[in-house]
PDB file of N, CA and C in Angstrom:
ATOM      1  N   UNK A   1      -7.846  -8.055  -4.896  1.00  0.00           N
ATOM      2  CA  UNK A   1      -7.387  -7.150  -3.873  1.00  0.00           C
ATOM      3  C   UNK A   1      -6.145  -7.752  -3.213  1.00  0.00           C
ATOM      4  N   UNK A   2      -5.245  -7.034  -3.463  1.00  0.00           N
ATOM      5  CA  UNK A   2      -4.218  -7.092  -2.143  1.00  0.00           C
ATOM      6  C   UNK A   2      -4.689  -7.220  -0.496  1.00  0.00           C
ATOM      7  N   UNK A   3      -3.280  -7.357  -0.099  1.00  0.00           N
ATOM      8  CA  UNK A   3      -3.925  -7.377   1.640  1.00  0.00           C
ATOM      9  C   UNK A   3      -2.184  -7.360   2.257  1.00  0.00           C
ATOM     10  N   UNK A   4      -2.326  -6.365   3.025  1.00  0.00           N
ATOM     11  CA  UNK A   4      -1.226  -6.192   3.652  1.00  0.00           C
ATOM     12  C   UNK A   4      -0.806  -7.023   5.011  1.00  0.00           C
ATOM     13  N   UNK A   5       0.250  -7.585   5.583  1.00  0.00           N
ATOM     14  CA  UNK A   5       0.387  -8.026   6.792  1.00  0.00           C
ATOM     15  C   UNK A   5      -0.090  -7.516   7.947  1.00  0.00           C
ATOM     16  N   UNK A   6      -0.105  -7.909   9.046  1.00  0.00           N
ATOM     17  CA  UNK A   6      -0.581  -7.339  10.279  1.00  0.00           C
ATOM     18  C   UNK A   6       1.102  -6.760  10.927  1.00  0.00           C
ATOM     19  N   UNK A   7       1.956  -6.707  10.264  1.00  0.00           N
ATOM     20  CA  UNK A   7       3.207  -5.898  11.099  1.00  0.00           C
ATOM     21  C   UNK A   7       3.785  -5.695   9.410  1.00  0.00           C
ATOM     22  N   UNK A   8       4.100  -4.270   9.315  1.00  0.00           N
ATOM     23  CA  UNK A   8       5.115  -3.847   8.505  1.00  0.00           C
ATOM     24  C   UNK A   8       6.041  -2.656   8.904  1.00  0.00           C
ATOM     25  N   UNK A   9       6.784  -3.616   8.995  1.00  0.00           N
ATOM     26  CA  UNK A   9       8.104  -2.415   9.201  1.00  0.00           C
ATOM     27  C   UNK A   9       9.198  -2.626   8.462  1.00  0.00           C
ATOM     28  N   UNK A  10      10.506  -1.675   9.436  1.00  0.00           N
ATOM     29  CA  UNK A  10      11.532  -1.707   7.945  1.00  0.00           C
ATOM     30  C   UNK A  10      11.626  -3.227   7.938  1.00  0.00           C
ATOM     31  N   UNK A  11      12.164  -3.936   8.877  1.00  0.00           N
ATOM     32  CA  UNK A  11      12.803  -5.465   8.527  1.00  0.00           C
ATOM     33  C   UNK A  11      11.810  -5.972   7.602  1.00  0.00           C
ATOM     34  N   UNK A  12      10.363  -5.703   7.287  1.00  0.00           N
ATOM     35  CA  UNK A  12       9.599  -6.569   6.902  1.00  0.00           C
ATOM     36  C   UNK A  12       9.142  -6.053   5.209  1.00  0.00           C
ATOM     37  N   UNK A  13       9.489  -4.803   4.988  1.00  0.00           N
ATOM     38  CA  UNK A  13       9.377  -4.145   3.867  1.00  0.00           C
ATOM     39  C   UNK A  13       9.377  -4.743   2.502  1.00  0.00           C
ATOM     40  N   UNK A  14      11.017  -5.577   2.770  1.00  0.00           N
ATOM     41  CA  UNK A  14      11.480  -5.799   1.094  1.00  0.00           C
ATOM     42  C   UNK A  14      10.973  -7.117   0.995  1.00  0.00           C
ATOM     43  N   UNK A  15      10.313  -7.761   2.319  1.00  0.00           N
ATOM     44  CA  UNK A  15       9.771  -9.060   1.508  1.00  0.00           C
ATOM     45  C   UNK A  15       8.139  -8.627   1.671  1.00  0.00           C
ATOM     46  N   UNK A  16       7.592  -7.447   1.686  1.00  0.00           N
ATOM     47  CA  UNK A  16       6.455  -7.520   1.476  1.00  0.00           C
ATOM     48  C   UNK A  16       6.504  -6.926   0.217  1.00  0.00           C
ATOM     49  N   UNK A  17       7.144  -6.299  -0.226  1.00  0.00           N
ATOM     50  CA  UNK A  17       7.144  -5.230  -1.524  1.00  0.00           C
ATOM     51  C   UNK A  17       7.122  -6.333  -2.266  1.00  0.00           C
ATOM     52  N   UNK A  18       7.892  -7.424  -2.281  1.00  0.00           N
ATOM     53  CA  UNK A  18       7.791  -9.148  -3.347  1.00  0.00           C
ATOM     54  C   UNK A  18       6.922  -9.211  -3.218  1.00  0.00           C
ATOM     55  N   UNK A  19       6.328  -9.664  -2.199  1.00  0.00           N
ATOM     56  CA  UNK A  19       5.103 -10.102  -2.134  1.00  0.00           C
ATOM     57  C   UNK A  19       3.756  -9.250  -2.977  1.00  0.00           C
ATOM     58  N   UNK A  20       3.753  -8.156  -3.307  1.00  0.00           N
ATOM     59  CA  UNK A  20       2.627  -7.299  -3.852  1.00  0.00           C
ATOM     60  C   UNK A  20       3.116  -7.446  -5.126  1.00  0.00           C
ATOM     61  N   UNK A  21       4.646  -7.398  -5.415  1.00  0.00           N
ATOM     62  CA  UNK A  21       4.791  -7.298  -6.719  1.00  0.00           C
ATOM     63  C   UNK A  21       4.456  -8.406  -7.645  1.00  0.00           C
ATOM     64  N   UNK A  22       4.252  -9.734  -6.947  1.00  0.00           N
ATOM     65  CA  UNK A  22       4.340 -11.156  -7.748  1.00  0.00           C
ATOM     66  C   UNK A  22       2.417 -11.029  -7.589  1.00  0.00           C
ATOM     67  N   UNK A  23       1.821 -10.233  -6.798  1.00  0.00           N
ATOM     68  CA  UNK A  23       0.324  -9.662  -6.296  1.00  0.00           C
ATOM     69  C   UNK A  23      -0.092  -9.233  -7.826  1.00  0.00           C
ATOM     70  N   UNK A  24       0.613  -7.835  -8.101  1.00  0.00           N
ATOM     71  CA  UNK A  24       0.214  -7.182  -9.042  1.00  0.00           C
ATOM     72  C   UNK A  24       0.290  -8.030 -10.629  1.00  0.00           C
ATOM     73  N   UNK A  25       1.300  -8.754 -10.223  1.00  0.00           N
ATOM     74  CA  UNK A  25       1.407  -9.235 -11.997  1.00  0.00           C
ATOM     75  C   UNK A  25       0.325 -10.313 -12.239  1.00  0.00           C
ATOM     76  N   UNK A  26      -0.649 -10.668 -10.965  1.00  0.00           N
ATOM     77  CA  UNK A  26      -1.146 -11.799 -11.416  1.00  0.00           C
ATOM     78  C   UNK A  26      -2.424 -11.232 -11.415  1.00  0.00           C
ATOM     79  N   UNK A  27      -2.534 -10.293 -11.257  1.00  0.00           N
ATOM     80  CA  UNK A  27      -3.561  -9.216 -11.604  1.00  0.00           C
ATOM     81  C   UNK A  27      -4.234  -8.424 -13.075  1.00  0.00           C
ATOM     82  N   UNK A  28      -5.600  -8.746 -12.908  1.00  0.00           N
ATOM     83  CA  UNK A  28      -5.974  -7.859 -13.889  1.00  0.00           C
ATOM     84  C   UNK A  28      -6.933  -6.805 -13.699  1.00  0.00           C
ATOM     85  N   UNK A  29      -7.084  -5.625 -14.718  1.00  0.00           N
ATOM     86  CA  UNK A  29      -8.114  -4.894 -14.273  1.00  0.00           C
ATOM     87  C   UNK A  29      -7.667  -3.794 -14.464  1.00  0.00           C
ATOM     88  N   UNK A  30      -8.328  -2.541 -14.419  1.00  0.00           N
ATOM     89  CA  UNK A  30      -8.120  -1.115 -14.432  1.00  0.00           C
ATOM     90  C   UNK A  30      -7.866  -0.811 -12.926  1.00  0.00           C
ATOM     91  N   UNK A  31      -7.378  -1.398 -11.826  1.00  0.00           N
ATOM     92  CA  UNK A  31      -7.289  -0.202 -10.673  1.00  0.00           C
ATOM     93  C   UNK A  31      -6.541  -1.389  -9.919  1.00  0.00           C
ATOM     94  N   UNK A  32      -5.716  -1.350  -8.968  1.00  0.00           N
ATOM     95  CA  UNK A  32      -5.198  -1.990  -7.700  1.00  0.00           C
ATOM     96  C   UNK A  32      -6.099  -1.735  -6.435  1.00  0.00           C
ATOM     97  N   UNK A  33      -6.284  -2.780  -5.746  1.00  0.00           N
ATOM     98  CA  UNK A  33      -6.538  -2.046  -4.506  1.00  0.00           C
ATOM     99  C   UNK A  33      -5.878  -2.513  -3.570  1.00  0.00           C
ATOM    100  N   UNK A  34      -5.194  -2.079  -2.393  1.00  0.00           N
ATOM    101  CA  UNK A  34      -4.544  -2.567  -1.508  1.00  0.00           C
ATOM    102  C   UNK A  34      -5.340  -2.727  -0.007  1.00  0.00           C
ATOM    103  N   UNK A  35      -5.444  -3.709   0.389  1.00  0.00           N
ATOM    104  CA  UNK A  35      -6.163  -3.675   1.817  1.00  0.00           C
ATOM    105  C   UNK A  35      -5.099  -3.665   3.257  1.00  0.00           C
ATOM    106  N   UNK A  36      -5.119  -3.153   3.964  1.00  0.00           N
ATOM    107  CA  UNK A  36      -4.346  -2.254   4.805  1.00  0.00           C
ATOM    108  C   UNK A  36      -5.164  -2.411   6.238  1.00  0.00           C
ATOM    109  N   UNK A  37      -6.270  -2.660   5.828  1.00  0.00           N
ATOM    110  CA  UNK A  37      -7.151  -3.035   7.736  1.00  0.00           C
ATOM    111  C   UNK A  37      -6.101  -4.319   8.561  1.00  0.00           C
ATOM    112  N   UNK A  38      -5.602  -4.953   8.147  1.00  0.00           N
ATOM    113  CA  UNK A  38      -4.861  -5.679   9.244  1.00  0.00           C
ATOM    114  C   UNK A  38      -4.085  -5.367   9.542  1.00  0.00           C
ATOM    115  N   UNK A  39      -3.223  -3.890   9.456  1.00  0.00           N
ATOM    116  CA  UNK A  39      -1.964  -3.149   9.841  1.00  0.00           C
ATOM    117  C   UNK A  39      -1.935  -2.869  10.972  1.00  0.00           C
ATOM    118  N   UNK A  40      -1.977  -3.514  12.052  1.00  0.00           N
ATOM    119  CA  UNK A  40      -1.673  -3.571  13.352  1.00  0.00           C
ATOM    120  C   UNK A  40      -0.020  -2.678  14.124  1.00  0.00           C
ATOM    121  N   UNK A  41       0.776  -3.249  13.733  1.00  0.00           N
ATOM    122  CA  UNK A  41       1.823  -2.827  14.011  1.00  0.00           C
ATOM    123  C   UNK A  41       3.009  -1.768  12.200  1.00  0.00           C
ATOM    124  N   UNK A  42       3.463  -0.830  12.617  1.00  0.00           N
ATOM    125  CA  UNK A  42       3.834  -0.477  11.250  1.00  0.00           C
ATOM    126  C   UNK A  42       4.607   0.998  11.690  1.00  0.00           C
ATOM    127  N   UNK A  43       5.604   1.334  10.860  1.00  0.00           N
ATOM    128  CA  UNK A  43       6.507   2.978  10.719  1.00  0.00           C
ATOM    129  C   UNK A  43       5.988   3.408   9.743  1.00  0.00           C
ATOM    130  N   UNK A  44       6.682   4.122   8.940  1.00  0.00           N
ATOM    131  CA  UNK A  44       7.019   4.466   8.419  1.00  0.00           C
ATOM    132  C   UNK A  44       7.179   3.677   6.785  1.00  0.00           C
ATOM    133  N   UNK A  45       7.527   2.546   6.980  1.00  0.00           N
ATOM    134  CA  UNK A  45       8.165   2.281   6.009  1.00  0.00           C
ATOM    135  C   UNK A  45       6.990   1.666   5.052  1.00  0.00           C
ATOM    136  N   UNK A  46       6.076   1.423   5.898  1.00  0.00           N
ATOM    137  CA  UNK A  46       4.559   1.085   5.465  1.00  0.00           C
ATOM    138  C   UNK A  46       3.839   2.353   4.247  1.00  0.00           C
ATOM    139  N   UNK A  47       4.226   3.499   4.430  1.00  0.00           N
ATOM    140  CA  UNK A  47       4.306   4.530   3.544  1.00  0.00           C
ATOM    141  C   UNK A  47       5.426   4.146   2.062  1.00  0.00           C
ATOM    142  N   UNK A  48       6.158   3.712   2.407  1.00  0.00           N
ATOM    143  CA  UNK A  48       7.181   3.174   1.266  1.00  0.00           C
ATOM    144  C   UNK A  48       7.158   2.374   0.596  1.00  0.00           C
ATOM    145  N   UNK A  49       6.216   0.948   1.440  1.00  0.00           N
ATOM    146  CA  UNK A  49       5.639   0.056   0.784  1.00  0.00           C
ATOM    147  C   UNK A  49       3.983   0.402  -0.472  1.00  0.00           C
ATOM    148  N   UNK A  50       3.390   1.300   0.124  1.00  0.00           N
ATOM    149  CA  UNK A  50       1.999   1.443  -0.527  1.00  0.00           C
ATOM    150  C   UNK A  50       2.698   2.412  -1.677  1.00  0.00           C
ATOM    151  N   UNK A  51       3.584   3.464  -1.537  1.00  0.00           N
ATOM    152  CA  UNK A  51       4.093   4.198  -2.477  1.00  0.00           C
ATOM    153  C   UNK A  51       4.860   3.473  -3.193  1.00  0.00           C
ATOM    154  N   UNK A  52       5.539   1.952  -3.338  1.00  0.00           N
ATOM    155  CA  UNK A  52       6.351   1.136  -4.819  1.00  0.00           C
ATOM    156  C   UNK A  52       5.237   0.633  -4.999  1.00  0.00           C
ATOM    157  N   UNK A  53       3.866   0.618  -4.190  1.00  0.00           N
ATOM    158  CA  UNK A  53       2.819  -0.517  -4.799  1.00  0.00           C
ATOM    159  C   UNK A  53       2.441   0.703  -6.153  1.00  0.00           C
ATOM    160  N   UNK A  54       1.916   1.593  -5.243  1.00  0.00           N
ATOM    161  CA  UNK A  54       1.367   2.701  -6.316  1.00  0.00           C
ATOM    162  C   UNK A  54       2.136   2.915  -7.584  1.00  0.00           C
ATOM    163  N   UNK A  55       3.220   3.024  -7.586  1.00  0.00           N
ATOM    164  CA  UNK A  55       4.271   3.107  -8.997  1.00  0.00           C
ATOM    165  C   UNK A  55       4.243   1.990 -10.062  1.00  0.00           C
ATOM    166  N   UNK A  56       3.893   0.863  -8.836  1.00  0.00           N
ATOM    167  CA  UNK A  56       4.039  -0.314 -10.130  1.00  0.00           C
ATOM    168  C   UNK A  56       2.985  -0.281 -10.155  1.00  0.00           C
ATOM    169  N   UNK A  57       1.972  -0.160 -10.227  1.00  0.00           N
ATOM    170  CA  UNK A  57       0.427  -0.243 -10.329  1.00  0.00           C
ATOM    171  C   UNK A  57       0.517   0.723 -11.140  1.00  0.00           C
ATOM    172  N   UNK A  58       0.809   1.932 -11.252  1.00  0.00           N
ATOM    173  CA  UNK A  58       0.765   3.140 -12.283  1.00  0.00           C
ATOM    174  C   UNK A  58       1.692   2.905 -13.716  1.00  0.00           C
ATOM    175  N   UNK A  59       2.656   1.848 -13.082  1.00  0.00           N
ATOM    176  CA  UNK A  59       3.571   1.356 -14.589  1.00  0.00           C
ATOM    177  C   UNK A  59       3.095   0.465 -15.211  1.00  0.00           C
ATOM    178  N   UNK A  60       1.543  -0.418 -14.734  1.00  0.00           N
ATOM    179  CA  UNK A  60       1.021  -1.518 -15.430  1.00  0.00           C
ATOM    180  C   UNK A  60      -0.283  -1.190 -15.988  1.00  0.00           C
ATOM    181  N   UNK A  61      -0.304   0.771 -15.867  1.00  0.00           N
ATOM    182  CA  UNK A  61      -1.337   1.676 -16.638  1.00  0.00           C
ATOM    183  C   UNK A  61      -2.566   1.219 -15.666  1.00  0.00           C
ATOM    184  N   UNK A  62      -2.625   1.157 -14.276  1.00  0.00           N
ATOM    185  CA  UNK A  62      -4.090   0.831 -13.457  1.00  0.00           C
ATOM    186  C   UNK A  62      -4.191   1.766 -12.602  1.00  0.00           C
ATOM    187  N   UNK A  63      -5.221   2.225 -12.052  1.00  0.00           N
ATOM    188  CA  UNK A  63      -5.245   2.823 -10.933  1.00  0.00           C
ATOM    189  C   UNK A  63      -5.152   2.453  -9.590  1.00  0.00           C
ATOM    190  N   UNK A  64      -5.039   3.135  -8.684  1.00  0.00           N
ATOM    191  CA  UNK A  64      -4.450   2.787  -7.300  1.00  0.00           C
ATOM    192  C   UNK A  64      -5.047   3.287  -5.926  1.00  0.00           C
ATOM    193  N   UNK A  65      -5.617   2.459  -5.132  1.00  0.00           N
ATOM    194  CA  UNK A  65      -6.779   3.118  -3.774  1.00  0.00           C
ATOM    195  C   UNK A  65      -6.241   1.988  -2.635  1.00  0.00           C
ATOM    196  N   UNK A  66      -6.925   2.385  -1.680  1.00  0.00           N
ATOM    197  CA  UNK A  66      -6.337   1.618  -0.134  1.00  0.00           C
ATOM    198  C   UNK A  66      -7.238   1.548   0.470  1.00  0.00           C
ATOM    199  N   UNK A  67      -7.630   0.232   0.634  1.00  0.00           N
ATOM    200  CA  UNK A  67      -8.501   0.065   1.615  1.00  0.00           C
ATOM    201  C   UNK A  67      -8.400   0.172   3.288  1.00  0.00           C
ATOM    202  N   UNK A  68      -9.273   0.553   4.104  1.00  0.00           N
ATOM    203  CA  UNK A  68      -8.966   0.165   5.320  1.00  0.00           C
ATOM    204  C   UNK A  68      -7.834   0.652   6.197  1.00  0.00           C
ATOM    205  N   UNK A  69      -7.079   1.971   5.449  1.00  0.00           N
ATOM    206  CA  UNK A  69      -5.730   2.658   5.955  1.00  0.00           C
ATOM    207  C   UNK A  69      -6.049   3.124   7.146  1.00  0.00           C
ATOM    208  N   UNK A  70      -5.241   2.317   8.238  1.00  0.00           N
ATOM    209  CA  UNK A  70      -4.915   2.958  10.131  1.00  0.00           C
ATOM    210  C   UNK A  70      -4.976   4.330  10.099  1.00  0.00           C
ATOM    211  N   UNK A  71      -6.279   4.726  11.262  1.00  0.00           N
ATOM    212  CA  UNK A  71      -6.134   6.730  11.346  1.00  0.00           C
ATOM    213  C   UNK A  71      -4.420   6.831  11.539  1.00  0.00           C
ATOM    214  N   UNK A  72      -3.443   6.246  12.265  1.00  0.00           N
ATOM    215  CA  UNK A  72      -2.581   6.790  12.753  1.00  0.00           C
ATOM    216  C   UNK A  72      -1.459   6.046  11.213  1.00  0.00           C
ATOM    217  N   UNK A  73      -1.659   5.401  10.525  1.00  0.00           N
ATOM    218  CA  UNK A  73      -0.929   6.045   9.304  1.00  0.00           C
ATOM    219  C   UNK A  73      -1.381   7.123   8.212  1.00  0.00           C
ATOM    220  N   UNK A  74      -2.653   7.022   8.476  1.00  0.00           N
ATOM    221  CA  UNK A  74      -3.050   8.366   7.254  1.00  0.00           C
ATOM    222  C   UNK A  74      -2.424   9.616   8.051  1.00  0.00           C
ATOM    223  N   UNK A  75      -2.319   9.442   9.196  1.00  0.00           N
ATOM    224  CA  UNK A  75      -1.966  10.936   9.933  1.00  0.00           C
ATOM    225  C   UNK A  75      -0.310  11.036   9.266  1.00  0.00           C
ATOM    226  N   UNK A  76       0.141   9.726   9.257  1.00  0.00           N
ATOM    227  CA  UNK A  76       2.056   9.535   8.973  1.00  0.00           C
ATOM    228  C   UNK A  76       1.540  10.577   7.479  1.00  0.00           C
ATOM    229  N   UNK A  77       0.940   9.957   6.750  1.00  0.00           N
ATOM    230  CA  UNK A  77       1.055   9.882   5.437  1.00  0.00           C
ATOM    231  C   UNK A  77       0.661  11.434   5.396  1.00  0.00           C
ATOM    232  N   UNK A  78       0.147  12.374   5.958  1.00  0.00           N
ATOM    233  CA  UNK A  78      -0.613  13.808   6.062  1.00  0.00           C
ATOM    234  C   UNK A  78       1.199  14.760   6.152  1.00  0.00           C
ATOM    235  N   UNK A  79       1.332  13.846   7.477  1.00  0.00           N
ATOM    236  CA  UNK A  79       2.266  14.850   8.047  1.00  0.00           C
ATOM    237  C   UNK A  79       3.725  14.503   6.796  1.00  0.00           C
ATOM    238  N   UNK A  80       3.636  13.501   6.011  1.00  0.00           N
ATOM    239  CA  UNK A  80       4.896  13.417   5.017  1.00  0.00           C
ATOM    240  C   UNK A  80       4.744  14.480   3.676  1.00  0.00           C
ATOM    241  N   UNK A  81       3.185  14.522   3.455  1.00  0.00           N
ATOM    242  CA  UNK A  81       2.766  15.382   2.644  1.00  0.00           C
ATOM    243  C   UNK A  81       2.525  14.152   1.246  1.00  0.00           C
ATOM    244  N   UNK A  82       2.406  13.387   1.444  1.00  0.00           N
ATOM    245  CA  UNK A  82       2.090  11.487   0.700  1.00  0.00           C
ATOM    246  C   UNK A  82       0.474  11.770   0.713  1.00  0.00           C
ATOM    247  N   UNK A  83      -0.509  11.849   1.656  1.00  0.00           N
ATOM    248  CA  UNK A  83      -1.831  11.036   1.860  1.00  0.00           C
ATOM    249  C   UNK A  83      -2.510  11.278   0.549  1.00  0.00           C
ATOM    250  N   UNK A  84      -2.189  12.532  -0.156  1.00  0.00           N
ATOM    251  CA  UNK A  84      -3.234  12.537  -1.491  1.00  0.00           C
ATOM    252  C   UNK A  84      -2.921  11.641  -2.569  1.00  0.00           C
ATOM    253  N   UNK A  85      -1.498  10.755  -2.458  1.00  0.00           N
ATOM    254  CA  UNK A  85      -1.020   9.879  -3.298  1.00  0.00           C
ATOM    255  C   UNK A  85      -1.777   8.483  -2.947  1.00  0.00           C
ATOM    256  N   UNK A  86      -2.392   8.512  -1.807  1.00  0.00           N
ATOM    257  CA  UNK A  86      -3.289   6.968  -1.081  1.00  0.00           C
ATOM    258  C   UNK A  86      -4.569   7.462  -1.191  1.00  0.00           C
ATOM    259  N   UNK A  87      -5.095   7.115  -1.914  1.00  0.00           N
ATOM    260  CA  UNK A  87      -6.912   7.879  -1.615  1.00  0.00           C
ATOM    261  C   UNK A  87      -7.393   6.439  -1.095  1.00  0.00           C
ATOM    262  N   UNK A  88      -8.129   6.803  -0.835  1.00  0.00           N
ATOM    263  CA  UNK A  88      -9.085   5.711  -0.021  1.00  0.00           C
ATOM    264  C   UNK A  88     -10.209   4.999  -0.687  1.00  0.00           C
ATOM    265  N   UNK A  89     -10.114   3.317  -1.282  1.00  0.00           N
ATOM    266  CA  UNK A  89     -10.745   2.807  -1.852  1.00  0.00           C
ATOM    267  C   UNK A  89     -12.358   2.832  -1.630  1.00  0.00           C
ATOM    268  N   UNK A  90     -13.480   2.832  -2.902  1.00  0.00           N
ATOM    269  CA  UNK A  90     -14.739   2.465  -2.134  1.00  0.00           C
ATOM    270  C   UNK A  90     -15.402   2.073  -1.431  1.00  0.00           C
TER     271      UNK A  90
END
């Protein structure tokens, strides 16, 4: 499992997106999961980050769920018209 920072925003984006990506390759398995309960502080861009996770996770043929996603980003992710692209891990 992944695990997201407790602040993502824009400044913090392109070194978290490294960070999942060097995540994913050391990964095996049929599915990603990303954990997202320590997202304390976050925009927008936190939507941008789980959506390149999801792509590269979908380009390494796995599936893709989120653990622990903040009510007040699933609401971001509703109102972008995104949330059915984040389903919510077991």
């Amino acid at each position: 499992m992944l695990v997201l920072p407790p602040k993502l925003t824009h400044d913090d984006a392109p070194a978290c997106v490294h960070m999942l990506r060097q995540g994913l390759a050391g990964q095996t398995g049929s599915a990603t999961v990303i954990d997202a309960s320590a997202l304390a502080q976050f925009d927008s861009s936190a939507l941008a980050v789980l959506l390149e996770c999801r792509r590269e996770s979908s380009a390494l043929g796995r599936g893709f769920a989120v653990k622990g996603l903040p009510p007040r980003l699933r609401e971001l992710a509703s109102l972008y018209g995104v949330a059915g692209l984040l389903p919510a891990a077991p």
